[in-house]
Protein backbone atom coordinates (compact mmCIF):
# COMPACT_ATOMS: atom_id res chain seq x y z
CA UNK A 1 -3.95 -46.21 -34.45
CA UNK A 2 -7.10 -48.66 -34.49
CA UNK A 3 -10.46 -47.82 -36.49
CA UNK A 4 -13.70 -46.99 -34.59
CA UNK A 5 -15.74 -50.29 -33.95
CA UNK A 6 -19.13 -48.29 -34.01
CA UNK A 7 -20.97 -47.23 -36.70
CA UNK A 8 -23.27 -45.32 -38.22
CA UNK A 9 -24.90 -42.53 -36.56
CA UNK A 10 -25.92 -42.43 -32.56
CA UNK A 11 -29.26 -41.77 -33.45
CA UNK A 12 -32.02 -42.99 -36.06
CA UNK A 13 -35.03 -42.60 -37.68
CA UNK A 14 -37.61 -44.60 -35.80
CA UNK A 15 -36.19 -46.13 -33.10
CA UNK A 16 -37.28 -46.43 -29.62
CA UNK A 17 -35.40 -44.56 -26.25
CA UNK A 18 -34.42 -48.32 -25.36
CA UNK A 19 -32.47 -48.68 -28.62
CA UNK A 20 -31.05 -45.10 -28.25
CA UNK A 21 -30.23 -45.76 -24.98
CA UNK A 22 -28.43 -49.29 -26.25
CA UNK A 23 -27.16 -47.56 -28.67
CA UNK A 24 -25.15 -45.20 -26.96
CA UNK A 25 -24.05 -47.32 -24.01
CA UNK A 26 -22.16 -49.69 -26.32
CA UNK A 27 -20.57 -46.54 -28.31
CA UNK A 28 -19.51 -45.37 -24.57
CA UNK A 29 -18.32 -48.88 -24.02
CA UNK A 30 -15.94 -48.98 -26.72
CA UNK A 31 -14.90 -45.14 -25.68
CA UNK A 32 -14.43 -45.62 -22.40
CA UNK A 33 -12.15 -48.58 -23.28
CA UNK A 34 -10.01 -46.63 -25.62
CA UNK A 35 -6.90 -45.31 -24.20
CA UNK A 36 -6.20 -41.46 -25.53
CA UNK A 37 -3.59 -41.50 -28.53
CA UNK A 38 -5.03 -45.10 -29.49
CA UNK A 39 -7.89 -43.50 -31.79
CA UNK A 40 -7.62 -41.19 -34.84
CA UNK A 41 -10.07 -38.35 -32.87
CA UNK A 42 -11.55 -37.42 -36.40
CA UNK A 43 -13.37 -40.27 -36.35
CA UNK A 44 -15.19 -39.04 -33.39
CA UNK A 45 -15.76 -35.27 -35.17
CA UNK A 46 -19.39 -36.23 -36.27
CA UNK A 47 -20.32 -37.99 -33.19
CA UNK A 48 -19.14 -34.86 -31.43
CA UNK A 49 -21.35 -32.63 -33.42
CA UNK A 50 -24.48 -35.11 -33.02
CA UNK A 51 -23.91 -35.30 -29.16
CA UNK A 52 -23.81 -31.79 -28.81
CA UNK A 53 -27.52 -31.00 -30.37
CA UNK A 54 -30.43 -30.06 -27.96
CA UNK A 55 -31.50 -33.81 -29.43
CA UNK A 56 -29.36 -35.23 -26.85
CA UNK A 57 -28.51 -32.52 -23.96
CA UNK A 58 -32.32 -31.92 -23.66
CA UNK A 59 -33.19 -35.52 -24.48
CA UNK A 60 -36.62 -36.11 -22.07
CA UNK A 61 -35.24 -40.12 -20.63
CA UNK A 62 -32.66 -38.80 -18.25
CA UNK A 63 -31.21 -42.56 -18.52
CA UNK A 64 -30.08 -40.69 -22.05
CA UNK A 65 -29.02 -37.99 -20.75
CA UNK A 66 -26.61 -39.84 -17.96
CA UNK A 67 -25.04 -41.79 -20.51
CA UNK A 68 -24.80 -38.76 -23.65
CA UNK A 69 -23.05 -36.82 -20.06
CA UNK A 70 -20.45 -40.12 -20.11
CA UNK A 71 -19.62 -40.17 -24.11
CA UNK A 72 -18.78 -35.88 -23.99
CA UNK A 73 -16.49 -36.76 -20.75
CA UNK A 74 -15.04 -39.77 -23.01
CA UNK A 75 -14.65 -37.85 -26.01
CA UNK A 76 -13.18 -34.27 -23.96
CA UNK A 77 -10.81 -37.11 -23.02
CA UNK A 78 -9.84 -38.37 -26.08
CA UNK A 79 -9.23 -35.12 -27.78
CA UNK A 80 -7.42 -33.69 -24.79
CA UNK A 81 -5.73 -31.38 -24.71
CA UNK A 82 -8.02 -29.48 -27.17
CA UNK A 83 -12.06 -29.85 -27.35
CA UNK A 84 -13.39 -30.42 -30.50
CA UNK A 85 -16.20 -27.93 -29.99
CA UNK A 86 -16.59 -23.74 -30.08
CA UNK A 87 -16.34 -22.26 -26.76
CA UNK A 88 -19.85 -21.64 -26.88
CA UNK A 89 -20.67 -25.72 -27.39
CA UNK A 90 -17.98 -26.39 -24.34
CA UNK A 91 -20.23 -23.65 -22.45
CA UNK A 92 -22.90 -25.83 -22.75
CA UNK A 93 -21.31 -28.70 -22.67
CA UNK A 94 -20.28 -28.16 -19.15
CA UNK A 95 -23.46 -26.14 -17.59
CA UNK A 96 -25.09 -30.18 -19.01
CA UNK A 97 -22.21 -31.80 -17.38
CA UNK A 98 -23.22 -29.74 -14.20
CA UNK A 99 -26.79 -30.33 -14.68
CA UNK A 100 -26.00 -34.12 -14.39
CA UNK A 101 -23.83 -34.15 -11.49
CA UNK A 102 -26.11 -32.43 -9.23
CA UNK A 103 -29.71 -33.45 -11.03
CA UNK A 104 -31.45 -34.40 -7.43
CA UNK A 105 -32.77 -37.66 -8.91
CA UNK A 106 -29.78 -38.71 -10.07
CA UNK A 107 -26.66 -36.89 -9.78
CA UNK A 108 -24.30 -37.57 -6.94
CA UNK A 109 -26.61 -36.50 -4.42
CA UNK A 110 -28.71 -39.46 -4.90
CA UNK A 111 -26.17 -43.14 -4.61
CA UNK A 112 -29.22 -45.24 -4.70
CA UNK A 113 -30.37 -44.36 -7.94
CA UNK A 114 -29.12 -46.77 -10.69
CA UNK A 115 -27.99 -43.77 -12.88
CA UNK A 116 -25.84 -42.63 -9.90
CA UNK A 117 -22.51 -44.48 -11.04
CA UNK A 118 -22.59 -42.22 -14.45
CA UNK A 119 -22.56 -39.30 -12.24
CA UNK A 120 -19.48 -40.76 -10.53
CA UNK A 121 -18.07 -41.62 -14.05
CA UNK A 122 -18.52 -38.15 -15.22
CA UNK A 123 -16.63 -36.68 -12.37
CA UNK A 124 -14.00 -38.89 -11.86
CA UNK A 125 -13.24 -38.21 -15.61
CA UNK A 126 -13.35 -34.25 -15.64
CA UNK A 127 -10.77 -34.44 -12.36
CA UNK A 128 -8.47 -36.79 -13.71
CA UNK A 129 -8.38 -35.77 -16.84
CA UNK A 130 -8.58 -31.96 -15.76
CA UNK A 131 -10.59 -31.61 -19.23
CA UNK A 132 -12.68 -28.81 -16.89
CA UNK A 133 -9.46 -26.37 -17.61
CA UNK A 134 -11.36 -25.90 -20.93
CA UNK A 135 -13.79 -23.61 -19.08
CA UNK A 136 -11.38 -21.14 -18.74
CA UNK A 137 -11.28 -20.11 -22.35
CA UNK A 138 -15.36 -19.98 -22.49
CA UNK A 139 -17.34 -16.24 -22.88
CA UNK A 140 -18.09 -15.53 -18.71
CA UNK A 141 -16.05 -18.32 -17.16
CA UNK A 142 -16.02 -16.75 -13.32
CA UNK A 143 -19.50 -17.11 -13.77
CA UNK A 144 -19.42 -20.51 -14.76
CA UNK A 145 -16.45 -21.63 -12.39
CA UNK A 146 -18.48 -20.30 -9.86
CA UNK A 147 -21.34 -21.96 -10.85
CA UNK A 148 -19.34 -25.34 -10.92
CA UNK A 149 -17.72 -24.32 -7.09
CA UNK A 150 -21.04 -23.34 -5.56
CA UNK A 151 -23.23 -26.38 -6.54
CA UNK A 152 -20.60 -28.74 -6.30
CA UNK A 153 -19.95 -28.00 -2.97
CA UNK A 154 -23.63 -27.50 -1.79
CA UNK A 155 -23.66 -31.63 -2.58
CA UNK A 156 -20.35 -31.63 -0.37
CA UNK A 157 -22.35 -30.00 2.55
């Protein structure tokens, strides 16, 4: 198994939403590069915990947001099977996933937007990877399966 590359925590004292946003793209680089089984996961445990603060799933650049939606489908990748967060975390988790994938300005419904392709990212990982199955186990998943099925497929229409 090979060491994490990155270091140090995603975000910092003081610095800008360009050097966030740098930041984190070259963290999702080296994730998104990383085959599962290739990584000890525990290295990821405190990103996991970082990503999953209102810091970053309410963060007010939605450039942030895109790419924060493309590290949690890396890292429910990596760990899958299992989810290194509560089922109320992969509740939210998801409903931000959502939130991203349909966001008018730019979530799939909107291909010209230069955030569009993390959208397409997101998706394409949570159906290959079938890391959505983890819903199933969350307090009032109808409700959010249902949630997922109906806005998904008002994009589709």
């Amino acid at each position: 198994m090979r060491q994490l590359q990155f270091h140090g925590p995603l975000n910092k004292t003081g610095i800008s939403a360009a050097e966030l946003h740098e930041r984190l793209r070259e963290f999702q680089k080296e994730l998104s590069e990383t085959a599962q089984g290739d990584l000890d996961t525990s290295q990821l445990d405190a990103y996991c915990q970082e990503l999953i603060k209102p810091t970053f799933l309410r963060h007010k650049h939605k450039g942030i947001q895109a790419i924060v939606a493309c590290i949690l489908a890396d890292m429910l990748r990596l760990y899958a099977p299992n989810a290194p967060f509560s089922s109320l975390e992969i509740k939210h988790l998801f409903r931000f996933l959502l939130a991203q994938l349909v966001s008018p300005s730019h979530g799939l419904a909107n291909p010209d937007d230069p955030l569009y392709k993390d959208s397409v990212y997101v998706l394409e990982s949570l159906s290959t990877v079938k890391s959505v199955v983890l819903v199933c186990d969350v307090p009032s998943a109808n409700e959010l399966i249902t949630e997922f099925f109906e806005k998904l497929w008002s994009l589709a229409s």
